[in-house]
Protein backbone atom coordinates (compact mmCIF):
# COMPACT_ATOMS: atom_id res chain seq x y z
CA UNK A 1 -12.73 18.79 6.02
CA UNK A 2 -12.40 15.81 8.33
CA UNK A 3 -8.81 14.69 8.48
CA UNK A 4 -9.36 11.35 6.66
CA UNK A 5 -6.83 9.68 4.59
CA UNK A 6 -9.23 9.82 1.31
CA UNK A 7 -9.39 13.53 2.23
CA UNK A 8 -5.96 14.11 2.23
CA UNK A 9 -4.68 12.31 -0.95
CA UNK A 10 -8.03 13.42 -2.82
CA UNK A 11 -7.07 16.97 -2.07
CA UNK A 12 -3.86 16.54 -2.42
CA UNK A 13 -4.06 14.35 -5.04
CA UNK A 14 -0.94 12.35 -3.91
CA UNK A 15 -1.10 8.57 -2.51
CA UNK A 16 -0.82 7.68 0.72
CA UNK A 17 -0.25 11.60 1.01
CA UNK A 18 -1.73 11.73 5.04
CA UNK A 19 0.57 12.83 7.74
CA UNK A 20 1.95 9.31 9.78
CA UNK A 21 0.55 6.90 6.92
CA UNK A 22 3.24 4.54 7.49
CA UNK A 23 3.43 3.79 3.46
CA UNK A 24 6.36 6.09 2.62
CA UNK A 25 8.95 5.02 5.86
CA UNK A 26 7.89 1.39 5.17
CA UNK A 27 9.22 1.09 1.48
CA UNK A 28 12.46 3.21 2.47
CA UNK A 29 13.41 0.63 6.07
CA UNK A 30 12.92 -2.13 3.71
CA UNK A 31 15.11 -0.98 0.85
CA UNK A 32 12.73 0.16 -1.95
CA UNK A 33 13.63 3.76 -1.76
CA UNK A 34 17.27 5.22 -1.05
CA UNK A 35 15.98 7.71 0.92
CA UNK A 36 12.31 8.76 2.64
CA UNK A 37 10.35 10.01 -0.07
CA UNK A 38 7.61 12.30 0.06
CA UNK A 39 3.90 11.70 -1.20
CA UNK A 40 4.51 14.37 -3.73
CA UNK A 41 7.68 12.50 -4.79
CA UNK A 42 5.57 9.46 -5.88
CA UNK A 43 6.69 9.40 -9.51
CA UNK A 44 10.45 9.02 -8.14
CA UNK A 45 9.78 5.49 -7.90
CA UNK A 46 9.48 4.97 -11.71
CA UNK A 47 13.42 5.42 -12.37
CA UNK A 48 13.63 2.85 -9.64
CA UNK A 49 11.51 0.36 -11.74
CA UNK A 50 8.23 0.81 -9.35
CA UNK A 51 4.78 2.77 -10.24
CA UNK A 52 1.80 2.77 -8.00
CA UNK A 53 -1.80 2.72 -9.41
CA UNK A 54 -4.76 1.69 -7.51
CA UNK A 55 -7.54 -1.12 -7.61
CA UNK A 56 -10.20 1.06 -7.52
CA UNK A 57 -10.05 5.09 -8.46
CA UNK A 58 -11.35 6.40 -5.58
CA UNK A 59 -10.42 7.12 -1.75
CA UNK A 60 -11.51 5.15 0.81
CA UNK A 61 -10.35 5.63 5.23
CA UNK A 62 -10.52 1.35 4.54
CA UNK A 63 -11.40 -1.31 2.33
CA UNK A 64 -14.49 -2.23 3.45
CA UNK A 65 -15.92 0.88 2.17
CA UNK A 66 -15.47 -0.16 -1.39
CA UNK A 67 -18.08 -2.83 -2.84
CA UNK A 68 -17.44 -5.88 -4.02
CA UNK A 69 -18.42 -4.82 -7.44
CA UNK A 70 -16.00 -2.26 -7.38
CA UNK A 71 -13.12 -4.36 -6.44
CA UNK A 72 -13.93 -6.92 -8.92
CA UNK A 73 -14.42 -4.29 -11.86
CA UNK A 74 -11.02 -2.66 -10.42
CA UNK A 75 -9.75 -5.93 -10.50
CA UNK A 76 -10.91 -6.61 -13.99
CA UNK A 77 -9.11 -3.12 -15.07
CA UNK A 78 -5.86 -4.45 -13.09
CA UNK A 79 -5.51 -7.41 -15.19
CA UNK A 80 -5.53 -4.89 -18.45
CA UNK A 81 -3.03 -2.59 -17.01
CA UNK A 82 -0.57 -5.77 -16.41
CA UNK A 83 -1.66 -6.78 -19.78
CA UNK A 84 0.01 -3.47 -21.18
CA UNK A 85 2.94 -3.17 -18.63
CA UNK A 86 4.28 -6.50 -18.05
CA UNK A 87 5.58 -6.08 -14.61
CA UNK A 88 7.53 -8.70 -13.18
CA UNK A 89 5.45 -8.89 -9.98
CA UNK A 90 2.01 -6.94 -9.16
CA UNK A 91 1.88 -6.07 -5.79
CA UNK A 92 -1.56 -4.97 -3.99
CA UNK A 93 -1.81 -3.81 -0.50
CA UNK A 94 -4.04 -5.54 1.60
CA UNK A 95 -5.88 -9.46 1.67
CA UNK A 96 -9.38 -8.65 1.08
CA UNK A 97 -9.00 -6.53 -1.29
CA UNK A 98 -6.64 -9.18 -3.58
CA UNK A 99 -9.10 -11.39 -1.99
CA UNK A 100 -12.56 -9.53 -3.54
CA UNK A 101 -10.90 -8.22 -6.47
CA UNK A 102 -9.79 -11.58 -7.57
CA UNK A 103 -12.04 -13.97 -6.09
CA UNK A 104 -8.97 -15.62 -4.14
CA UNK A 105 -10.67 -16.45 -0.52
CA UNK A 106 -8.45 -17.72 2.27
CA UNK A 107 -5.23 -15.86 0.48
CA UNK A 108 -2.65 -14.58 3.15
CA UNK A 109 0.56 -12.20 2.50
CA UNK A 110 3.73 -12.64 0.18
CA UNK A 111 4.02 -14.89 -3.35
CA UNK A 112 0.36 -15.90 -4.65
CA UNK A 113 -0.49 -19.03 -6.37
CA UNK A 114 -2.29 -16.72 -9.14
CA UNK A 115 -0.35 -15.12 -11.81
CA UNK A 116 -1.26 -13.09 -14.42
CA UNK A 117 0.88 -14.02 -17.56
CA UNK A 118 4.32 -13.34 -16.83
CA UNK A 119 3.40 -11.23 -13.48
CA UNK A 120 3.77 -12.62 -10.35
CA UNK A 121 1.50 -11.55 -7.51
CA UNK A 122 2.43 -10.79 -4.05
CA UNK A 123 0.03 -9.52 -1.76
CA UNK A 124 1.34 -7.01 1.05
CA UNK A 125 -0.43 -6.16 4.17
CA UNK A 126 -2.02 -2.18 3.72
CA UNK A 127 0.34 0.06 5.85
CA UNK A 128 -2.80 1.80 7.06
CA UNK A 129 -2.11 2.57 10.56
CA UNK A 130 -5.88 0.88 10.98
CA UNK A 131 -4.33 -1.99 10.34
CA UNK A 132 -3.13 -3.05 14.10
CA UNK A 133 -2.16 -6.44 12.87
CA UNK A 134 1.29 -5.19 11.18
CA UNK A 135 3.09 -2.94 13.66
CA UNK A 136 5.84 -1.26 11.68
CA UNK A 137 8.56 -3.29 12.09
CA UNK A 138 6.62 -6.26 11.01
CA UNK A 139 5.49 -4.23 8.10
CA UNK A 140 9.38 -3.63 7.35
CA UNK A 141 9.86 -7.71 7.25
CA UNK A 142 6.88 -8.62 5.51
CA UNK A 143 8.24 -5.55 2.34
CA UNK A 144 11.82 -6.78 3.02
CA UNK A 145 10.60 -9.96 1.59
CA UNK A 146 9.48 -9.00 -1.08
CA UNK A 147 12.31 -6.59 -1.86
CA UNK A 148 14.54 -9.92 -1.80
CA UNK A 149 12.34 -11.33 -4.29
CA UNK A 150 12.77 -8.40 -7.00
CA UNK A 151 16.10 -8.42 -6.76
């Protein structure tokens, strides 16, 4: 097995489950999480009034290795789940996949124009360490943000 993150959390079966995904440290330095969880502590967030699901139900080293039809059908199944959970505020990892999923070109991080119902979106960059654009520490401001906003 090649040490790939859709290896690791499809074996697993845990998200963002590979060693140094920066996922886990992010949500504890910007106050989400009392402590640094562990992958295998995922459904510790519930009590906390978080869950985690996923746009499309299968694991990918990056976005663009998912089709357009799959984002917009994940997309489509998204919109149900809010439909039945009634978050106060949806919030995906990454601009192109909001972006594909939604059919929102030219989106950028934080509060989107788009809600669904009652549920605010807010789109936060994907703490993929392939992601060179958000160093940690600007990965920390850009969740702090939105930890503000929750409350």
């Amino acid at each position: 097995m090649r040490d790939q993150p859709e290896c690791v959390t499809a074996v697993v079966g845990y998200n963002f489950a590979r060693p140094g995904n920066r996922f886990w440290p992010t949500l504890f330095a910007s106050g989400f999480t009392p402590r640094l969880f562990l992958p295998e502590e995922q459904q510790e967030l519930l009590p906390l009034g978080y869950g985690i699901t996923n746009v499309v139900a299968r694991a990918t080293v990056a976005a663009a290795d998912l089709s357009k039809t799959e984002l917009r059908q994940g997309g489509a199944q998204l919109v149900a789940k809010v439909q039945t959970y009634n978050p106060q505020v949806l919030a995906l990892l990454g601009i192109s996949v909001f972006e594909t999923a939604f059919g929102r070109k030219g989106s950028g991080v934080g509060l989107q124009e788009l809600q669904l119902g009652d549920t605010q979106i807010w789109v936060l960059p994907n703490p993929s360490g392939l992601n060179a654009h958000f160093p940690p520490r600007r990965l920390v401001e850009v969740y702090r943000e939105l930890r503000a906003f929750v409350g």
